[in-house]
Protein backbone atom coordinates (compact mmCIF):
# COMPACT_ATOMS: atom_id res chain seq x y z
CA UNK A 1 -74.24 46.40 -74.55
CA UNK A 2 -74.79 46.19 -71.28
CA UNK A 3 -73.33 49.17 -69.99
CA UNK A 4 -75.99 51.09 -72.72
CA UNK A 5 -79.38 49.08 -71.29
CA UNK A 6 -78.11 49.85 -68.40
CA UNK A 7 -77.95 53.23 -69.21
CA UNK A 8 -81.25 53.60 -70.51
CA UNK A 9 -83.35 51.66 -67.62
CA UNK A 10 -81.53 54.97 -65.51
CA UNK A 11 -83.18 57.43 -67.76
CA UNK A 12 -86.18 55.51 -67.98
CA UNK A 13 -86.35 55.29 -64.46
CA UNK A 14 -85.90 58.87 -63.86
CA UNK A 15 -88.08 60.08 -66.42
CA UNK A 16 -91.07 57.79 -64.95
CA UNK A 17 -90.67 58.78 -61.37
CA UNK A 18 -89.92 62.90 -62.19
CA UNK A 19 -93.56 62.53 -64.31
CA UNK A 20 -95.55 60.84 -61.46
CA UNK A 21 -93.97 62.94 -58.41
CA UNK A 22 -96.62 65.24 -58.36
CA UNK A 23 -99.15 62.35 -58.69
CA UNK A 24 -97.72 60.64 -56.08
CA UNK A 25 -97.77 63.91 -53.56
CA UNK A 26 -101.51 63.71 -54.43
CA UNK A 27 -102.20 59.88 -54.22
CA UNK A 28 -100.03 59.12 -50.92
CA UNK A 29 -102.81 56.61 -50.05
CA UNK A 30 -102.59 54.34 -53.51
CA UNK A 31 -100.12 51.51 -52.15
CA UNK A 32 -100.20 50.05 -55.34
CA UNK A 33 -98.47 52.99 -57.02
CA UNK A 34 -96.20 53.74 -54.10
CA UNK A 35 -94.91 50.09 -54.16
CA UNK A 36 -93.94 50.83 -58.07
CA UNK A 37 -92.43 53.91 -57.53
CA UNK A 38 -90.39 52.33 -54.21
CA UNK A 39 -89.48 49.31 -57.05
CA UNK A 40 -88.37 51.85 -59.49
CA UNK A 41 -86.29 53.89 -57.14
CA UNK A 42 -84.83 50.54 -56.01
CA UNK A 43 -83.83 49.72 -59.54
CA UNK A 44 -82.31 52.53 -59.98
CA UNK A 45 -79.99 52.78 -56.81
CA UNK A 46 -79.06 48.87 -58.11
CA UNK A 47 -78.46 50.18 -61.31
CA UNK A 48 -76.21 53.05 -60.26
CA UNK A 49 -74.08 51.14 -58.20
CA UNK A 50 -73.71 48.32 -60.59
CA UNK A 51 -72.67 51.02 -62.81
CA UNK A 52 -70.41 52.49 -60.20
CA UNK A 53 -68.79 49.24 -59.83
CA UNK A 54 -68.42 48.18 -63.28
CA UNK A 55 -66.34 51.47 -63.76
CA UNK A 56 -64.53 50.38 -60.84
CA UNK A 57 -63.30 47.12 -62.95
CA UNK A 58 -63.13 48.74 -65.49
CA UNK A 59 -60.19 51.22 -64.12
CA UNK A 60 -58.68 48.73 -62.43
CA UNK A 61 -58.34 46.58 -65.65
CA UNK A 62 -57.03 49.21 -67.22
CA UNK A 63 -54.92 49.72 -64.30
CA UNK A 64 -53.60 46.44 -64.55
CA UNK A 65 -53.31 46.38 -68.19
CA UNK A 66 -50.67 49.40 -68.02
CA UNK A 67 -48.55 48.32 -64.90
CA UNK A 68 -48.82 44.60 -66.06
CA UNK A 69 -47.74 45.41 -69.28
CA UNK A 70 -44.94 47.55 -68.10
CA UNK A 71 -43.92 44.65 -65.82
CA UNK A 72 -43.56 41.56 -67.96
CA UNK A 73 -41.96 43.92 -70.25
CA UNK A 74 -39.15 44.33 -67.71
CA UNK A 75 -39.31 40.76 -67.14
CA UNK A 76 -38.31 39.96 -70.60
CA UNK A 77 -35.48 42.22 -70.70
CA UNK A 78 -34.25 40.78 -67.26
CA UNK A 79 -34.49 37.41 -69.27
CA UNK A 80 -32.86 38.39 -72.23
CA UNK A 81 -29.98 40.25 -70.76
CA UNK A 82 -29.56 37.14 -68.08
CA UNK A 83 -29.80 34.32 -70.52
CA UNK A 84 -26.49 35.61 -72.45
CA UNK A 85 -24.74 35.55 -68.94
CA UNK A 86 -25.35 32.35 -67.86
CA UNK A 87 -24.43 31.17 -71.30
CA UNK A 88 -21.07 32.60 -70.65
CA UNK A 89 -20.83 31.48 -67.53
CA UNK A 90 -21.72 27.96 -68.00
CA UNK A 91 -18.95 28.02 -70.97
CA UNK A 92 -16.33 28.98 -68.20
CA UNK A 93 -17.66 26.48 -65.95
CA UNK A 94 -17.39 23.33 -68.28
CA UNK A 95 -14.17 25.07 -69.62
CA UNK A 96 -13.21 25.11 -66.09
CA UNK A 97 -14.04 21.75 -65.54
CA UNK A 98 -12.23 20.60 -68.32
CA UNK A 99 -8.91 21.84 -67.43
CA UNK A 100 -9.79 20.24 -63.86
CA UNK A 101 -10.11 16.87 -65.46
CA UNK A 102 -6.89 17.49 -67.59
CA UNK A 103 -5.01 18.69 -64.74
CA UNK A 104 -6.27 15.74 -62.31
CA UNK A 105 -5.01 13.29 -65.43
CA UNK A 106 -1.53 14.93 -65.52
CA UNK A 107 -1.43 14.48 -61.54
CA UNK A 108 -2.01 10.95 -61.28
CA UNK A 109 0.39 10.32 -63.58
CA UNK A 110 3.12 12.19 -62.53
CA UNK A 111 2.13 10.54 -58.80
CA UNK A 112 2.53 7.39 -60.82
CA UNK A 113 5.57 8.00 -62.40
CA UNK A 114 7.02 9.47 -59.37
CA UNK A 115 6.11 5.61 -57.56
CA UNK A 116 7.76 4.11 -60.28
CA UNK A 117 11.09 5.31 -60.38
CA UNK A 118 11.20 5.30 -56.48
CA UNK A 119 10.58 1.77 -57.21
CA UNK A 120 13.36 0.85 -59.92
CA UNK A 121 15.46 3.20 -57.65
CA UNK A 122 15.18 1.02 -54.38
CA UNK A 123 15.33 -2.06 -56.42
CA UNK A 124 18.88 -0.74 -57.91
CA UNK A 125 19.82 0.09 -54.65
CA UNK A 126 19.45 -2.96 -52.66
CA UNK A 127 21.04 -4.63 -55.78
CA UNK A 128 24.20 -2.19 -55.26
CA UNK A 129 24.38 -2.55 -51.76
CA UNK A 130 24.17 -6.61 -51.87
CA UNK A 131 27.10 -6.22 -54.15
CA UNK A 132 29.18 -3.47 -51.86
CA UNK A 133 28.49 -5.71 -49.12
CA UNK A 134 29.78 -9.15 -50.84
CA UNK A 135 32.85 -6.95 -52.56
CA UNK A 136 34.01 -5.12 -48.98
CA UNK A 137 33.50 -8.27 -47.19
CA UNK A 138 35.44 -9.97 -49.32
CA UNK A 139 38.23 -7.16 -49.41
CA UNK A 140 38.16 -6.88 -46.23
CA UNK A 141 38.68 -10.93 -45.81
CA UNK A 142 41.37 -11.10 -47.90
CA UNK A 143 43.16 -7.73 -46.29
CA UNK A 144 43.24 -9.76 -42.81
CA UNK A 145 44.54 -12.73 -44.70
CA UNK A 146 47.47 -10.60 -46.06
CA UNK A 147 48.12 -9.40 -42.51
CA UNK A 148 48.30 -12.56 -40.74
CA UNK A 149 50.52 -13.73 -43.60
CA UNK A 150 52.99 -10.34 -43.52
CA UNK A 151 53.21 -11.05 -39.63
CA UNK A 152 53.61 -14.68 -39.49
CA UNK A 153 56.41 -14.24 -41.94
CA UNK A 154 57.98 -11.09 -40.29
CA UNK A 155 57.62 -12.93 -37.04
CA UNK A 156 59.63 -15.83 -38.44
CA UNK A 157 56.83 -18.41 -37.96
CA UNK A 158 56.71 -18.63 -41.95
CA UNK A 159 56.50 -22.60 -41.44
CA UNK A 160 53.86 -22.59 -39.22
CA UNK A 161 51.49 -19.72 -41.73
CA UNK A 162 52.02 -22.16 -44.76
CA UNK A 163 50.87 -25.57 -42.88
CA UNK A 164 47.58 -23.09 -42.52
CA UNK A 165 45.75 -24.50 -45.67
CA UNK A 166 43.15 -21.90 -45.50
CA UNK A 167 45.60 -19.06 -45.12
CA UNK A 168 47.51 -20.44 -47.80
CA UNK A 169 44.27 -20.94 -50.20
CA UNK A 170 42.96 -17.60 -49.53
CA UNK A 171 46.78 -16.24 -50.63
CA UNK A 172 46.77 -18.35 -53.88
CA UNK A 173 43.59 -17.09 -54.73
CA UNK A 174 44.83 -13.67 -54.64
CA UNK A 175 47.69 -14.37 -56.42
CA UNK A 176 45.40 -15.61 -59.46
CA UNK A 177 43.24 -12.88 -58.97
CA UNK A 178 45.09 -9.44 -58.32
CA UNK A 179 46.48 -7.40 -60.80
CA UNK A 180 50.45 -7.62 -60.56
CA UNK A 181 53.76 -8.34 -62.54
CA UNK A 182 54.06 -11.87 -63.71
CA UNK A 183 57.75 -11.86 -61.64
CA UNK A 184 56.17 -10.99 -58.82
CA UNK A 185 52.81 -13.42 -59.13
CA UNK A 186 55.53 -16.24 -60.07
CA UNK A 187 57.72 -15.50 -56.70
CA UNK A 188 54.31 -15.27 -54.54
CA UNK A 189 53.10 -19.12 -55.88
CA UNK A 190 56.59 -20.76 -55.64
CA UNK A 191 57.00 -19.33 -52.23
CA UNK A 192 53.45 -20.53 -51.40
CA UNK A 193 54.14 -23.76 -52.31
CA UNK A 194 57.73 -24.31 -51.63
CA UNK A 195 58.00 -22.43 -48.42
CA UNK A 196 61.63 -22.41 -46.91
CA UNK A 197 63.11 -23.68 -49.60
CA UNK A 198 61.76 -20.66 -52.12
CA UNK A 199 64.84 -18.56 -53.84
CA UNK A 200 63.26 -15.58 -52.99
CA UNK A 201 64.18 -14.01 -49.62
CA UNK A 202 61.77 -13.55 -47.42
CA UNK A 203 61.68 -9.98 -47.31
CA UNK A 204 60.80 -9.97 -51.05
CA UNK A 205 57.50 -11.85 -50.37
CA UNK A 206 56.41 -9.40 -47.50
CA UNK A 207 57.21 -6.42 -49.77
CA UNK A 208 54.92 -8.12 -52.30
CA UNK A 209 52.15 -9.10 -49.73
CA UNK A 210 52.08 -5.11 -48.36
CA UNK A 211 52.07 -4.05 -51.76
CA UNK A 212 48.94 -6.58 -52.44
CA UNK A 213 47.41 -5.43 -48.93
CA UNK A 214 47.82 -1.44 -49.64
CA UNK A 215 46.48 -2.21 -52.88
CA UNK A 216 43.50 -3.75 -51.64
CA UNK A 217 42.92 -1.63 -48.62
CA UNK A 218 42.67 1.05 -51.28
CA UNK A 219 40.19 -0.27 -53.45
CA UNK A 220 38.03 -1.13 -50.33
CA UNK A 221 38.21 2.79 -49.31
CA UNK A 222 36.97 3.80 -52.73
CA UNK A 223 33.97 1.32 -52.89
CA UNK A 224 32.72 2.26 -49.59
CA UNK A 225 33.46 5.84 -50.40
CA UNK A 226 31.10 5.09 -54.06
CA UNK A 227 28.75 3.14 -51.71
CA UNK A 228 28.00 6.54 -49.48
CA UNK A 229 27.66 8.97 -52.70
CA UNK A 230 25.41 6.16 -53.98
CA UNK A 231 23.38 6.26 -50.86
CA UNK A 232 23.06 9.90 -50.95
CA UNK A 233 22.50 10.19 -54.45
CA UNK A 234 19.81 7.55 -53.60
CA UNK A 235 18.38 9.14 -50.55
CA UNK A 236 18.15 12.56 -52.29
CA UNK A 237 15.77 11.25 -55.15
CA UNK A 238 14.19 9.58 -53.08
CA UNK A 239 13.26 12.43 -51.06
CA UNK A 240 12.51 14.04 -54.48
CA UNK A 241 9.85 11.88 -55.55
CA UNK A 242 8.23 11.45 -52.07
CA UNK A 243 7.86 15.48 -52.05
CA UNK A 244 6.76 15.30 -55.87
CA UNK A 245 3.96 12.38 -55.20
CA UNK A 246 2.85 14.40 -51.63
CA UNK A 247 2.79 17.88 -54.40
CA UNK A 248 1.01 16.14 -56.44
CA UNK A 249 -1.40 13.85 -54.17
CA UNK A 250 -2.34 17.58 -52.26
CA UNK A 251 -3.27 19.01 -56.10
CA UNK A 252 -5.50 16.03 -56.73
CA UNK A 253 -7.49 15.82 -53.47
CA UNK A 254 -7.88 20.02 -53.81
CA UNK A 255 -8.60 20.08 -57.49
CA UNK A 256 -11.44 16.79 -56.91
CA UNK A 257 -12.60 18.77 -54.94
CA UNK A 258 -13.36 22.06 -57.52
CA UNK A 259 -14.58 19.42 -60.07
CA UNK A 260 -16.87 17.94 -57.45
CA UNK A 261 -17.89 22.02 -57.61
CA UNK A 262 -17.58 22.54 -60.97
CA UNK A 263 -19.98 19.86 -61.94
CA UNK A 264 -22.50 21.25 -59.25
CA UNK A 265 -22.47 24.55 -60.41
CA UNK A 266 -23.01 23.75 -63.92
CA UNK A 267 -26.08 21.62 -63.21
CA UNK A 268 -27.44 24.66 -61.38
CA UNK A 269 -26.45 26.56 -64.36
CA UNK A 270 -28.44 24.51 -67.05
CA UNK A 271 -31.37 24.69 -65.03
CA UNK A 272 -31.43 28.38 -64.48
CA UNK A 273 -30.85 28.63 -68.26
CA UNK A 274 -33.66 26.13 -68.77
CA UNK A 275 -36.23 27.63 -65.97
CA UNK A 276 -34.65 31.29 -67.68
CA UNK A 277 -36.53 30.40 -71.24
CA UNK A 278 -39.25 28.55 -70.34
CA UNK A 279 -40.17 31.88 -67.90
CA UNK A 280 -39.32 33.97 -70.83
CA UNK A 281 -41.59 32.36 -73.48
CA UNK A 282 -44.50 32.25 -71.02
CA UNK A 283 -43.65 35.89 -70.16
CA UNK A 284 -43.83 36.99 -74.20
CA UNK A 285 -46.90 34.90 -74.48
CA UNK A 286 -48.71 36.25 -71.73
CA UNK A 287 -47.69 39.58 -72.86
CA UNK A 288 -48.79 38.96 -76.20
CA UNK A 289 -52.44 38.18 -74.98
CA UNK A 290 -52.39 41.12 -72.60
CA UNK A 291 -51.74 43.99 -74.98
CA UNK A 292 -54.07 41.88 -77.48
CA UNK A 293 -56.99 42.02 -74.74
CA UNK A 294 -56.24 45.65 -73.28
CA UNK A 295 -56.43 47.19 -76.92
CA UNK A 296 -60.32 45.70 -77.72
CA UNK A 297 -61.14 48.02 -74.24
């Protein structure tokens, strides 16, 4: 509407000052007149350039209403295309962070395990070792018993070995003890405690003592020998577990790490997916209301 009065205040305009030029060629002295026609021309260089301008807005609105158009229609299919890709990606990322948790569980108790059975391992150990010790010192005890007693009685000073109670005590013991023929355990006591006047020859007894004494030196190599396999045995699991719980201690510390990142990145995720729609509603809104406004022009 206003474009059209517009429109016709021009025509009036020039069809009042084209019918009073010739008047005005003839009246130059009126001012009165002359001030009207200056007003009129006046009106109509205001009304020309208002004109001028308003298709000036007009183009540019136009303008705008094509590239604007055109651009939150890209927009949109930006935002639809991303919004399935940071779906997917947030699905690896919890996924991810899922198998992190899983994997950290696993870790900590292997680490825990590991501790463990160092634990009943060295406990075991010291229990076997109080025992080797007890056993070899005891062997070991009784094999310089024997040898006193072989030399004493090879040295003919047989009277002065059984007056030794201790010796003697330690020898009796053995006698009780060791595994031997009931001939020979009954020779050993009666010479123990009859001494000189024993039937059996003294020769006998020291071939029974060295038997006793080989016997036992024996047994005391093959206890220390099981003591040394059980050490390495011991040593070499330990080692195991110390490299399984360092394995697994590096795994934890690196994978706390990713799931420290994991969790980050799907924050950032859920927020781009958030800030994603909320752009792409206002973006089909504002498009909406564009093409509704561009098409009443």
């Amino acid at each position: 509407m206003l474009r059209s009065a517009r429109l016709v205040a021009l025509s009036l305009a020039g069809a009042f000052l084209a019918a009073h030029a010739t008047h005005e060629k003839a009246q130059l002295g009126m001012n009165p007149i002359r001030r009207v026609v200056s007003l009129l021309q006046s009106m109509q260089k205001k009304v020309t350039e208002e004109g001028a301008k308003e298709k000036e807005l007009y183009e540019k609105f136009m303008c705008y209403c094509k590239t604007g158009t055109l651009d939150l229609k890209n927009s949109i299919g930006l935002a639809d295309g991303k919004q399935p890709q940071i779906a997917s990606a947030l699905e690896a990322a919890e996924a991810q962070k899922s198998q992190l948790e899983k994997d950290l569980k696993e870790h900590k108790a292997s680490v825990a395990d590991a501790k463990k059975t160092i634990a009943k391992a060295t406990a075991l150990r010291n229990k076997e070792a109080a025992a080797f010790a007890k056993e070899s010192a005891d062997t070991k005890t009784n094999i310089a018993a024997l040898g006193k007693a072989i030399a004493a009685i090879e040295g003919g000073s047989t009277a002065s070995f059984l007056q030794s109670s201790t010796a003697v005590g330690a020898l009796e013991q053995l006698t009780m003890n060791l595994d031997m023929s009931n001939a020979d355990r009954d020779m050993l006591s009666a010479f123990l405690s009859q001494g000189q006047t024993s039937a059996s020859p003294s020769n006998v007894i020291v071939g029974i003592l060295k038997q006793m004494k080989e016997t036992m030196e024996k047994d005391l190599a093959e206890i220390t020998a099981a003591e040394k396999e059980a050490i390495k045995t011991f040593d070499a699991l330990v080692a195991a577990k110390k490299k399984e719980v360092d394995s697994n201690t590096q795994a934890i510390e690196s994978k706390l790490k990713r799931l420290g990142e994991a969790g980050i990145e799907i924050v950032k995720l859920k927020e781009d997916m958030d800030d994603t729609g909320k752009t792409l509603a206002e973006d089909k809104k504002l498009l909406a209301a564009l093409e509704k406004g561009c098409g009443t022009k």
